[in-house]
Protein backbone atom coordinates (compact mmCIF):
# COMPACT_ATOMS: atom_id res chain seq x y z
CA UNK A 1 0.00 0.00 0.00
CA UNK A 2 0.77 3.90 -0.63
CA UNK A 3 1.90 4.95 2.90
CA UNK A 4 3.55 7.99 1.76
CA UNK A 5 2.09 10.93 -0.37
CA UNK A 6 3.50 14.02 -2.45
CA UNK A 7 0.75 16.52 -3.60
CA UNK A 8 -0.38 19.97 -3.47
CA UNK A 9 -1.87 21.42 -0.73
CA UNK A 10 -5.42 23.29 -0.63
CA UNK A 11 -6.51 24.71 2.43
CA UNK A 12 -9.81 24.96 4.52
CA UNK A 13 -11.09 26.08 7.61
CA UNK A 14 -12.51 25.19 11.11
CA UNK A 15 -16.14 23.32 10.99
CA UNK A 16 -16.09 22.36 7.52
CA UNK A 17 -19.66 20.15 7.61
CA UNK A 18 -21.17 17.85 4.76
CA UNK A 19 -23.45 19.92 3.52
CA UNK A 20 -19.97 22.50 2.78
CA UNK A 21 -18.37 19.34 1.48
CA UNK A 22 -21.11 17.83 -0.81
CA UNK A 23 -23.69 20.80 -0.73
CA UNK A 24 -27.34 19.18 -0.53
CA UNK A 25 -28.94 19.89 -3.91
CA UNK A 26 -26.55 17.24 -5.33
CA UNK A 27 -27.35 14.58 -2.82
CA UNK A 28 -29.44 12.75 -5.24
CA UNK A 29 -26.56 11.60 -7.43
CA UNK A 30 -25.36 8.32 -6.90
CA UNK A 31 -21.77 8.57 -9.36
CA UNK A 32 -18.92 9.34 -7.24
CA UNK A 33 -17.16 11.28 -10.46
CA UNK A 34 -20.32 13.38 -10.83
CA UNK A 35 -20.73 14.29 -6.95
CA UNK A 36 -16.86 15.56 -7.27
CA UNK A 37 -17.88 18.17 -9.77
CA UNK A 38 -19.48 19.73 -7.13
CA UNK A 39 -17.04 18.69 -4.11
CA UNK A 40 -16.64 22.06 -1.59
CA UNK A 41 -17.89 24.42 -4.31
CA UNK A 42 -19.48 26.86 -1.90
CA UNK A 43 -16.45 26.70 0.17
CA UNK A 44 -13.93 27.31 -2.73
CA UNK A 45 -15.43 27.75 -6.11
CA UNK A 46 -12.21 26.63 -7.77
CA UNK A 47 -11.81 23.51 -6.15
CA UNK A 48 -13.90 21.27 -8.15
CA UNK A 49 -12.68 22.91 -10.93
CA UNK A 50 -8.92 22.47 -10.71
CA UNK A 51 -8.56 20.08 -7.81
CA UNK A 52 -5.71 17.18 -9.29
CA UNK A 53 -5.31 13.70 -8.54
CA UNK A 54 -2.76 13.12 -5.27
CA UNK A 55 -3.86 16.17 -4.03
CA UNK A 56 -3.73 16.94 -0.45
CA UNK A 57 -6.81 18.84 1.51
CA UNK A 58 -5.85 20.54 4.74
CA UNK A 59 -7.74 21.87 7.42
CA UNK A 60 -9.22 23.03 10.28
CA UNK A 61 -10.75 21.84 13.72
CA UNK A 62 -14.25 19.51 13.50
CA UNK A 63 -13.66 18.40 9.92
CA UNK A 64 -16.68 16.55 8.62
CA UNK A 65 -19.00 17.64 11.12
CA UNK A 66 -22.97 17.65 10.67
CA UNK A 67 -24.64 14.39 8.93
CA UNK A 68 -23.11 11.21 8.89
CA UNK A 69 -23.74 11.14 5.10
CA UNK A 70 -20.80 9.20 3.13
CA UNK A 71 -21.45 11.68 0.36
CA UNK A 72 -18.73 13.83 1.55
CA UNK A 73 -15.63 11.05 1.78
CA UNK A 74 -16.63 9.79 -1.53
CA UNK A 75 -16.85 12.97 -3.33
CA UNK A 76 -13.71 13.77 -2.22
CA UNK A 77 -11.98 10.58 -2.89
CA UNK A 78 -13.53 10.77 -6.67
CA UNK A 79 -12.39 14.07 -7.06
CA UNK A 80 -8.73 12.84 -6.73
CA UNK A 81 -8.16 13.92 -2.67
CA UNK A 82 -5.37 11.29 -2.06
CA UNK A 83 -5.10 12.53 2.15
CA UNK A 84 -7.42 14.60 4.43
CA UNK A 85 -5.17 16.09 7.26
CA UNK A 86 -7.06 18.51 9.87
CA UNK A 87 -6.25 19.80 12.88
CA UNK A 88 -9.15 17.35 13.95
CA UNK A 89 -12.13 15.34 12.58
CA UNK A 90 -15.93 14.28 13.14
CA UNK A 91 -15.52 10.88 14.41
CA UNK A 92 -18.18 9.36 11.85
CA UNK A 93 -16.46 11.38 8.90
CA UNK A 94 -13.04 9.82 10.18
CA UNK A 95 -14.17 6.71 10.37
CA UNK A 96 -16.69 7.01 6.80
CA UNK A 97 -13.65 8.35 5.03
CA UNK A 98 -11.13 5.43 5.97
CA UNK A 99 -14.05 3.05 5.27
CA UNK A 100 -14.49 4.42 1.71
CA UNK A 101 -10.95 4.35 1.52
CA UNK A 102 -9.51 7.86 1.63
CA UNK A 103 -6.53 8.32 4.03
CA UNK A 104 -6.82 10.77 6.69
CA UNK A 105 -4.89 12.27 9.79
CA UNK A 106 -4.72 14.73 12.50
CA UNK A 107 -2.02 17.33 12.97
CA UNK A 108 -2.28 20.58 14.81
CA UNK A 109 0.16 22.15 13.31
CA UNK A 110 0.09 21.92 9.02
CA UNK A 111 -2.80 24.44 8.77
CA UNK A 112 -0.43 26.91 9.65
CA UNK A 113 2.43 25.76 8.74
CA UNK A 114 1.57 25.31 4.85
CA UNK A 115 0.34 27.71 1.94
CA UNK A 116 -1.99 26.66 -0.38
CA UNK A 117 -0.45 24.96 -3.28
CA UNK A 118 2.28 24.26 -1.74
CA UNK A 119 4.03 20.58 -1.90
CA UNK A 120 4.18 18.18 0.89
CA UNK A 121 4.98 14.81 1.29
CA UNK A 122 3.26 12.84 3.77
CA UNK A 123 4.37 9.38 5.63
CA UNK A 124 1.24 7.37 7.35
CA UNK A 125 3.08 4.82 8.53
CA UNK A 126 5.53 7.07 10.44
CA UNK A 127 3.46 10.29 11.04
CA UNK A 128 5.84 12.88 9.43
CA UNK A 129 4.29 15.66 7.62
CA UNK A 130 7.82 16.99 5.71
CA UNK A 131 6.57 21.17 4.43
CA UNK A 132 8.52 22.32 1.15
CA UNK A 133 10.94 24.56 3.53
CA UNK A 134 12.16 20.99 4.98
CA UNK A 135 10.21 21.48 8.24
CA UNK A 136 9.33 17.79 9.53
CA UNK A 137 5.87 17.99 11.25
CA UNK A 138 5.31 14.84 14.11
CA UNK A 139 1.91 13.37 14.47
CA UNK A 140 0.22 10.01 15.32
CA UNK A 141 0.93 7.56 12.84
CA UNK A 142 -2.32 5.01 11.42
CA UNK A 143 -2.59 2.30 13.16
CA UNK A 144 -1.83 -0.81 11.26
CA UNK A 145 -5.39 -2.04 11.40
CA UNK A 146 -6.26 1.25 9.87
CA UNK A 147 -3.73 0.87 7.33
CA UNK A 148 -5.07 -2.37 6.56
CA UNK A 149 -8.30 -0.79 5.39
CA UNK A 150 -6.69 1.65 2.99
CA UNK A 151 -4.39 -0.85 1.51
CA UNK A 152 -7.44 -2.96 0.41
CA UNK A 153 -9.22 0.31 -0.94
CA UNK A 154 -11.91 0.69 2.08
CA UNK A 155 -13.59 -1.33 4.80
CA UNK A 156 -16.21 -3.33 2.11
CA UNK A 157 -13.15 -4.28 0.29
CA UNK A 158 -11.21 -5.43 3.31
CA UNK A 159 -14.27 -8.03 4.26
CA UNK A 160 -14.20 -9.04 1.08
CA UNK A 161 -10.60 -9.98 1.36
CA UNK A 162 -10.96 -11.63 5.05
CA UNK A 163 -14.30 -13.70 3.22
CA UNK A 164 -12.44 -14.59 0.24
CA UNK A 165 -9.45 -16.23 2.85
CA UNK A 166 -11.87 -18.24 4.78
CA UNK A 167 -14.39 -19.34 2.18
C-alpha cells in the first residue's frame, strides 16, 4: 500500500460540515465522479474545478462535522483527494472516510504551517508531515489495522478480502 504521499496542498477552515463538502442539492446523485464536480464548491469555487489527482486537503478543527452522510468522503476521494489532514475530525467522517478508503490524519500544526499549493509529502506509517521549507511535522501515525483498510481500498473491500481467505 501507498503509505507515503507528495501533492499539493489546498486549504480549509474550522467546521467544515457535509453539507460544505457535498452541498445538498446534489445529494441525489449516486456517481462518485459526478458528486466531485461539485465537491466544496461553496467553500472554494475553484476547487472542483482544478482540484488534481494526489492532491492533499488541509484543514481546520471539526472536519466533517454535521450528517453522517458518506457523500462527503466519496466525493472527495472521486475528485482525486489522495489525504485529508485537519487539525481534527468528526468521528463518523473519520471513520466514513477510511471506510471508503480515503486516508486521513490529525495534525495541529500543518494548517499553519503550509500555503496553499504548496508541496508536501506525507508518511502514514511514520506520522511525518515533511513542508517544502524541509520542516518535519510529528503526528500520530495510522494504526496498522487502519492501514489495513486503505491498503485494500476501504472497509467493504477489506471483508471481502478476510471472506475470500476463509471461504
Amino acid at each position: 500500500m501507498e503509505t507515503t504521499f507528495s501533492g499539493k496542498v489546498w486549504k480549509f477552515g474550522d467546521n467544515i460540515n457535509t453539507d460544505d463538502i457535498t452541498p445538498s442539492p446534489y445529494l441525489t446523485i449516486q456517481s462518485p465522479e459526478e458528486l466531485a464536480k461539485h465537491v466544496l464548491e461553496n467553500e472554494n469555487p475553484d476547487f472542483p474545478k482544478n482540484v488534481q489527482k494526489g492532491d492533499i486537503l488541509v484543514a481546520g478543527k471539526n472536519f466533517g462535522c454535521g450528517s453522517s452522510r458518506e457523500h462527503a468522503p466519496v466525493a472527495l476521494k472521486a475528485a482525486g483527494v489522495a489525504l485529508i489532514v485537519a487539525k481534527s475530525f468528526a468521528r463518523i467522517f473519520f471513520r466514513n472516510a477510511i471506510n471508503v478508503g480515503i486516508s486521513v490524519l490529525e495534525s495541529d500544526e500543518l494548517l499553519d504551517a503550509v500555503e496553499e499549493g504548496e508541496m508536501i509529502k506525507v508518511n502514514l506509517e511514520k506520522g511525518e508531515i515533511e513542508t517544502s521549507s524541509g520542516n518535519i511535522i510529528k503526528t500520530n501515525p495510522l494504526p496498522e489495522n487502519v492501514l489495513g483498510i486503505l491498503e485494500a481500498g476501504g472497509l467493504v473491500e477489506k471483508v471481502k478480502m478476510i471472506l475470500g481467505e476463509r471461504g
